[in-house]
Protein backbone atom coordinates (compact mmCIF):
# COMPACT_ATOMS: atom_id res chain seq x y z
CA UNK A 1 32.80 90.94 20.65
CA UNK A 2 33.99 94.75 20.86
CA UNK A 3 36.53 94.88 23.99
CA UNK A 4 34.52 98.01 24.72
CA UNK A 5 31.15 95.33 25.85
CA UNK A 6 33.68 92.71 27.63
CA UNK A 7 33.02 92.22 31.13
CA UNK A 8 29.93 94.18 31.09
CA UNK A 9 27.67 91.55 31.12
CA UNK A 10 29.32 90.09 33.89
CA UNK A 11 29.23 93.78 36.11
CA UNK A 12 25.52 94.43 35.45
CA UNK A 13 24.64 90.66 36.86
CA UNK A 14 27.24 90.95 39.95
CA UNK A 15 25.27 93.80 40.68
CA UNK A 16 22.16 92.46 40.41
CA UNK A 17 22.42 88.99 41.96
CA UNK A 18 24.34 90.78 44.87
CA UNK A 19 27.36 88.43 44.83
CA UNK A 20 29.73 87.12 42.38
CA UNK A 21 28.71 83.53 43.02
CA UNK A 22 25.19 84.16 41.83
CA UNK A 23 26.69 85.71 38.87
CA UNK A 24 28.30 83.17 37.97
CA UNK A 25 25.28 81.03 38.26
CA UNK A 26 22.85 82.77 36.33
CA UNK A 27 25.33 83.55 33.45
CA UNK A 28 26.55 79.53 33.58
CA UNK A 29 30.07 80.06 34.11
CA UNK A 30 32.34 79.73 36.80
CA UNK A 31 32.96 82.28 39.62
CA UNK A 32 36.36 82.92 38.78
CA UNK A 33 35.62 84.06 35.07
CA UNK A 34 32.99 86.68 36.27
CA UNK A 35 35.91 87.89 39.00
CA UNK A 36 38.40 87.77 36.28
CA UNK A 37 35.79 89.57 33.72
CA UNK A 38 35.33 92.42 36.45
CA UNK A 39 38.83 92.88 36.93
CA UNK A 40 40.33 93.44 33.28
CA UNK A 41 37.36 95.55 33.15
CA UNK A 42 38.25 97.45 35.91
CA UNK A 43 41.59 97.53 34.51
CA UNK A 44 40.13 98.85 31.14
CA UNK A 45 38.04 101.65 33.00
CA UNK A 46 41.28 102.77 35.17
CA UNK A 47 38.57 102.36 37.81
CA UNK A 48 37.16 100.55 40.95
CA UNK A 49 33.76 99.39 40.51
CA UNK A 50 33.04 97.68 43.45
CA UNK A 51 34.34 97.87 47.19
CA UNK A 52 34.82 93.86 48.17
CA UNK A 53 35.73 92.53 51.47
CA UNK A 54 35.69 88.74 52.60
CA UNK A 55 31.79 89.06 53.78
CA UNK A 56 30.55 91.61 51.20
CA UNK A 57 31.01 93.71 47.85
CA UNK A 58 29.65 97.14 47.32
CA UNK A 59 29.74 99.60 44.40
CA UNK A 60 32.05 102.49 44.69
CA UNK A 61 30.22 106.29 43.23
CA UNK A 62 31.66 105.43 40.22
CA UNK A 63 30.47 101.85 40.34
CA UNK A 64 27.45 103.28 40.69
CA UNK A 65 26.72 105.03 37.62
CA UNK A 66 28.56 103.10 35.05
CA UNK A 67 26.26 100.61 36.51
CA UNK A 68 23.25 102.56 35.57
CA UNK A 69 24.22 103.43 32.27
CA UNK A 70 25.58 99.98 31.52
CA UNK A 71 21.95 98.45 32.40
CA UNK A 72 20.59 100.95 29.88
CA UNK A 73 23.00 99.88 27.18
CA UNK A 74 22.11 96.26 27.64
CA UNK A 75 18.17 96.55 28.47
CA UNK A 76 18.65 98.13 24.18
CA UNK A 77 20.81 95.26 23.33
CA UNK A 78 18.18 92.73 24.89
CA UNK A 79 15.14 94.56 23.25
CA UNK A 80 17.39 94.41 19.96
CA UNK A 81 17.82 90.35 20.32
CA UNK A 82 14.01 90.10 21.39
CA UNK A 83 13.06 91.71 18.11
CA UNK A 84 14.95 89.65 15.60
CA UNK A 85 14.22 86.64 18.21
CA UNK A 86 10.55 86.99 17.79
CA UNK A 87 10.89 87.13 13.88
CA UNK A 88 11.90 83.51 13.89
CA UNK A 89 9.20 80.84 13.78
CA UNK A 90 11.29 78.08 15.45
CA UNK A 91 12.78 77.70 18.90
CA UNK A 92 16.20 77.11 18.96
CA UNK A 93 18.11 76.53 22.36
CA UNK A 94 18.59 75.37 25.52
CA UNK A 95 15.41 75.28 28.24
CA UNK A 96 16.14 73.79 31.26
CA UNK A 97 12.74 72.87 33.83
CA UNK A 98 12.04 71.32 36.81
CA UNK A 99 8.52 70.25 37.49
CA UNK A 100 6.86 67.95 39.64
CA UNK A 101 7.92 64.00 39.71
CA UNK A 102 4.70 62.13 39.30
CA UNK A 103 2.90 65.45 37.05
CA UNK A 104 5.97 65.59 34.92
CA UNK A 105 6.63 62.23 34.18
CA UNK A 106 2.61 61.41 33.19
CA UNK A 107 1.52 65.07 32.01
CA UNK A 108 4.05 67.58 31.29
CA UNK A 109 6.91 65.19 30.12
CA UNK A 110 4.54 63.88 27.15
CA UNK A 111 3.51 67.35 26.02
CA UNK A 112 7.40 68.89 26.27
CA UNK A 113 8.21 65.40 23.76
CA UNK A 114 5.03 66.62 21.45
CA UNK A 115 7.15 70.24 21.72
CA UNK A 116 10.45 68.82 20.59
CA UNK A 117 9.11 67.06 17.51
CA UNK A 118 7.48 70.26 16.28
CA UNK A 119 11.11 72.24 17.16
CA UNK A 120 14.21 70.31 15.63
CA UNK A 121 16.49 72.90 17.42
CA UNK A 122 14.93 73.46 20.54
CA UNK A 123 16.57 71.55 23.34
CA UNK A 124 15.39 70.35 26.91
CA UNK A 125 17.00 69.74 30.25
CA UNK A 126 13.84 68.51 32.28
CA UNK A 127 14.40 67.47 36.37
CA UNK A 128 11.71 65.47 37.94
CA UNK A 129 11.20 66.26 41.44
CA UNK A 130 9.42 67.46 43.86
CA UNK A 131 11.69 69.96 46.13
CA UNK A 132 11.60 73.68 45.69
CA UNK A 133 14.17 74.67 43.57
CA UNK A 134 16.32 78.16 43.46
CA UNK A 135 16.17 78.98 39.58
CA UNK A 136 19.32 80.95 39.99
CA UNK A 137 21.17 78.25 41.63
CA UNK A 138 20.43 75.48 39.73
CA UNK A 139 20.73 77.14 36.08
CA UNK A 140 17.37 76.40 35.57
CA UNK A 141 14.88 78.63 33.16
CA UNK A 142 11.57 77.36 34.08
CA UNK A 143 10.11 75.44 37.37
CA UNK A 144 6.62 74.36 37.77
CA UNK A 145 5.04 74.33 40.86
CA UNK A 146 1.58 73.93 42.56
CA UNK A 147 0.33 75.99 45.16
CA UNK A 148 1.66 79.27 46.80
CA UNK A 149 4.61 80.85 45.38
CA UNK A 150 7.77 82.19 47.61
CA UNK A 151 7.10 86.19 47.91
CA UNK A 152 9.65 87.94 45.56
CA UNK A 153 9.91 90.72 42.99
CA UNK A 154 12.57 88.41 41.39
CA UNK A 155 10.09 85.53 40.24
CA UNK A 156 7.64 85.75 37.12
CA UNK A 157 4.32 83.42 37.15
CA UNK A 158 2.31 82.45 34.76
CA UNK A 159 -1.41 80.00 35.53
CA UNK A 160 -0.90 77.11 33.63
CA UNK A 161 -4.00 74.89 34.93
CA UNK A 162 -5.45 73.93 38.49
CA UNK A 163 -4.91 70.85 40.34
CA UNK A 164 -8.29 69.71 41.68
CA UNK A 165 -8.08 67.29 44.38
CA UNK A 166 -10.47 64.50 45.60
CA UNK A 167 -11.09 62.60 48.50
CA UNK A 168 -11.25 58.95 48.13
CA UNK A 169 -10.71 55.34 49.65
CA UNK A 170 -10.58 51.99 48.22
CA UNK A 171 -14.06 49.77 48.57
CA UNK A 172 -12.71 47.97 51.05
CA UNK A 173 -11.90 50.52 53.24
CA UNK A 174 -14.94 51.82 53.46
CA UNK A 175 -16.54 48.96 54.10
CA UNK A 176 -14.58 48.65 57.31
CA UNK A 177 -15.22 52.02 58.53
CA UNK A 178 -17.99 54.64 59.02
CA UNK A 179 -18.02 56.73 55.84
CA UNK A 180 -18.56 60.05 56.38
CA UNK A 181 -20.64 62.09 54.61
CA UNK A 182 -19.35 65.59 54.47
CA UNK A 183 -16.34 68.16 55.32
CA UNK A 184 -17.92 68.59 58.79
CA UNK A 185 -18.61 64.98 59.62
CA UNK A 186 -14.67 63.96 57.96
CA UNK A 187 -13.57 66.78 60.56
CA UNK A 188 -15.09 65.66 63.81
CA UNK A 189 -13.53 62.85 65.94
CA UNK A 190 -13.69 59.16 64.35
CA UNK A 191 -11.45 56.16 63.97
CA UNK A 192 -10.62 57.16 60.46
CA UNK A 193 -7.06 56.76 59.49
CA UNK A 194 -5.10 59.15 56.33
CA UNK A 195 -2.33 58.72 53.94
CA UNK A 196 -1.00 62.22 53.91
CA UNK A 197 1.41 64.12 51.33
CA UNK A 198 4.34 64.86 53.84
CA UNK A 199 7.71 67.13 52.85
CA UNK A 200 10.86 67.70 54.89
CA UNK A 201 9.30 66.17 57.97
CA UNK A 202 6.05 68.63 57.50
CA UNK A 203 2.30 67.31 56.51
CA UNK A 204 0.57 69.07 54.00
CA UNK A 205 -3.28 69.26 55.85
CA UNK A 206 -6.18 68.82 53.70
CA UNK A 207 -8.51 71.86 52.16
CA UNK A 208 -11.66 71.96 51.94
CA UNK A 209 -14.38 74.36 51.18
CA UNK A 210 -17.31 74.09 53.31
CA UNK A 211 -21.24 73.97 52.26
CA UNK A 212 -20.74 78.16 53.28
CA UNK A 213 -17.97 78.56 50.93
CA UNK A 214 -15.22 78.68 53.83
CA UNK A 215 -11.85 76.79 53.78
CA UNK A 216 -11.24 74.10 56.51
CA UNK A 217 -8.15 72.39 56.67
CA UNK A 218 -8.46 68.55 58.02
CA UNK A 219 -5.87 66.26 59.17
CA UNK A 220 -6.14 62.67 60.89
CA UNK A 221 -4.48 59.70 62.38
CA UNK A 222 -1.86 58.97 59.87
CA UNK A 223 0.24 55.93 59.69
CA UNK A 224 1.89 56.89 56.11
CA UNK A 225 3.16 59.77 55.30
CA UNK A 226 5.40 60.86 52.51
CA UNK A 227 6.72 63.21 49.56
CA UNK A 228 5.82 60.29 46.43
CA UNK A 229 2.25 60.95 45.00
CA UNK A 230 2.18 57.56 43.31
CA UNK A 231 2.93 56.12 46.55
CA UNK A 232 -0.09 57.90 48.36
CA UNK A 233 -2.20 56.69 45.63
CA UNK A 234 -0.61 52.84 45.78
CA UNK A 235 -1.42 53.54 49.36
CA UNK A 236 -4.88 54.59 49.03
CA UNK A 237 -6.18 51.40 46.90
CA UNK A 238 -4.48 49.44 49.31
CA UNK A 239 -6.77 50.05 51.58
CA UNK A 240 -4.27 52.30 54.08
CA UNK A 241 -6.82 54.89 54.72
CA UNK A 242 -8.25 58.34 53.01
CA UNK A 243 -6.47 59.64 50.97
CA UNK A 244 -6.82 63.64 49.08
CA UNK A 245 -5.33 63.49 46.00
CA UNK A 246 -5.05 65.22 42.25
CA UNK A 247 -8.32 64.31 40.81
CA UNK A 248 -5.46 63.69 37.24
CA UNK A 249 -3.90 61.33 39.28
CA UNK A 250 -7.21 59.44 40.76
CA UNK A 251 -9.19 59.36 37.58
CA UNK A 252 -7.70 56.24 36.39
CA UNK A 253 -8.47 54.34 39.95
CA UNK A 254 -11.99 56.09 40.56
CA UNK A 255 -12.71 54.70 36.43
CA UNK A 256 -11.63 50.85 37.61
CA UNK A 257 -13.56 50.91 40.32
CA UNK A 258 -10.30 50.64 42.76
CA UNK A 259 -10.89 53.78 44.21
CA UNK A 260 -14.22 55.73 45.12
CA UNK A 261 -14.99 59.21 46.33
CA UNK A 262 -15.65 59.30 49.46
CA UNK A 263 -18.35 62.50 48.97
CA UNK A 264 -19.55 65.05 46.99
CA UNK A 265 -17.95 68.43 47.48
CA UNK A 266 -19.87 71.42 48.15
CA UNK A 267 -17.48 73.63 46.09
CA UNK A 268 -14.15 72.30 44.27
CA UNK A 269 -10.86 72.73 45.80
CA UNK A 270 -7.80 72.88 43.85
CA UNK A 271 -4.48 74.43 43.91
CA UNK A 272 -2.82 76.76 41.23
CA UNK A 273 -0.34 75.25 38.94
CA UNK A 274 2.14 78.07 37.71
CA UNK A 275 5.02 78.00 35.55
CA UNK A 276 8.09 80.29 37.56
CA UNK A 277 10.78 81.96 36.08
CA UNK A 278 13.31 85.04 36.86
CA UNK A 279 12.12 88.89 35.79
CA UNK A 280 14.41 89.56 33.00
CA UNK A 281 14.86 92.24 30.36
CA UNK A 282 12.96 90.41 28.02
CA UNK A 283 11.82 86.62 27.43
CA UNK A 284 13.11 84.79 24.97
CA UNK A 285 11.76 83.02 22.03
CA UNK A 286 12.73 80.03 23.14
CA UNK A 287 11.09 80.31 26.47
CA UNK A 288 8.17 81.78 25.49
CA UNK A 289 7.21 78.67 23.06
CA UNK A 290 7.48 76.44 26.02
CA UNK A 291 5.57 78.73 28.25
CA UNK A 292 2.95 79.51 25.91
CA UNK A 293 2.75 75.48 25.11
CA UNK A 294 2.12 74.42 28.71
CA UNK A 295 -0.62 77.08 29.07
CA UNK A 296 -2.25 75.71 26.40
CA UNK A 297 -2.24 72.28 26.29
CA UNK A 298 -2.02 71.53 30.32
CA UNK A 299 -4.51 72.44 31.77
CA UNK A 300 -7.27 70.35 30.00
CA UNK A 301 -5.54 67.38 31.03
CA UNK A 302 -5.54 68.66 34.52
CA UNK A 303 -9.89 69.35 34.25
CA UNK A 304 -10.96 66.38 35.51
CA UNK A 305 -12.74 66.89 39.20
């Protein structure tokens, strides 16, 4: 590398991440080599690029616009690499994703292996789990998460299916108890009990859509609750109570018989599956592929209803 480019790379992402730490993170080295990067550039420049104290850093005027020019220079470099990146047919590289536990491990895991075969050099870090991640923390590329998506400029999403959910009971259960026979009736006071999806101490109410198209959100008496889909839906054919779950995840249960619906639904309700990942310069190839992979082979094996 030209000594005239060292430490650039380093100053441009300090600037943007706001702290050397985060630097350091989204460049995968440690905090020291961005600091020590900085300085000899610093050194280089005969300059001070940034005012630091123990709580904060700021740029100095001339911080400021070697900063903008440097982002220029780099934003050409990147649209350079994403040209002759885009000529290649094969992904080659690290991704690293995190995607739900139970989805991953019976959807998403099978397709990323179907991936890999077609890729020789394309390489995966996959974490199954079901916590909200910081991409920039955890060195990750890629997260996929369902429902609503933290509001930030810093974040790309991309629709990669719909998770439709169901409500349904074992047999048995039902027999036992009144069955109800619509949003409104499920709503109104009765000695049903729930299994509900629960995270960091907080339950996750129902939705609905009512026979006027409006969303209701239902919770009851609940003597499970937890964060472990397969264990809501061990719960459910148990006999624990209702339970409103990924129609993906029910299928197999309604098809045996071990689980039923418990009604019709007037209209649908699912929740947005998206594939997350940081606003950059430009995407690379090796991203892309596994983007443009999940958004077309996921969501028909999320379709069921």
């Amino acid at each position: 590398m030209s000594q005239r480019l060292q430490g650039i790379e380093e100053f441009v992402a300090a600037v943007e991440a706001g702290s050397f730490a985060l630097a350091a993170q989204r460049l995968h080295v440690t905090r020291s080599a961005v600091a020590k990067s900085i300085a000899r550039l610093e050194a280089r420049l005969g300059t001070r690029l940034f005012l630091r104290t123990t709580r904060s850093q700021s740029l100095t005027e001339e911080g400021h616009g070697y900063y903008e020019r440097c982002r220029r220079a780099l934003a050409e470099l990147d649209a350079a690499e994403a040209m002759a990146d885009a000529a290649r047919c094969t992904a080659t590289g690290l991704v690293r994703l995190s995607m739900p536990a139970m989805l991953g491990r019976l959807k998403v895991g099978p397709l990323l292996l179907a991936l890999a075969r077609r890729h020789p050099e394309l390489s995966l870090e996959l974490s199954f789990n079901d916590r909200r991640v910081d991409l920039a923390e955890e060195g990750l590329d890629l997260a996929i998460r369902s429902g609503g998506l933290p509001d930030t400029a810093d974040l790309v999403a991309r629709p990669v299916g719909v998770q439709w959910m169901v409500l349904c009971a074992a047999p048995a259960y039902l027999a036992a108890h009144e069955r109800p026979a619509s949003v409104a009736e499920l709503a109104a006071p009765s000695s049903h009990e729930a299994v509900f999806y629960a995270r960091d101490g907080q339950i996750w109410p129902w939705r609905f859509h009512d026979a006027e198209g409006r969303l209701v959100e239902v919770v009851l008496p609940s003597r499970l609750r937890c964060d472990s889909a397969e264990v809501l839906l061990e719960a459910a054919i148990g006999g624990m109570g209702l339970s409103r779950l990924p129609a993906w995840l029910a299928a197999e249960a309604l098809a045996a018989g071990t689980l039923v619906r418990v009604f019709e639904e007037p209209r649908p309700f699912g929740f947005e599956l998206n594939v997350i990942r940081h606003k950059s310069r430009y995407l690379p190839h090796k991203t892309r592929v596994v983007i443009d992979w999940l958004a077309e082979h996921l969501p028909p094996l999320l379709a069921a209803r």
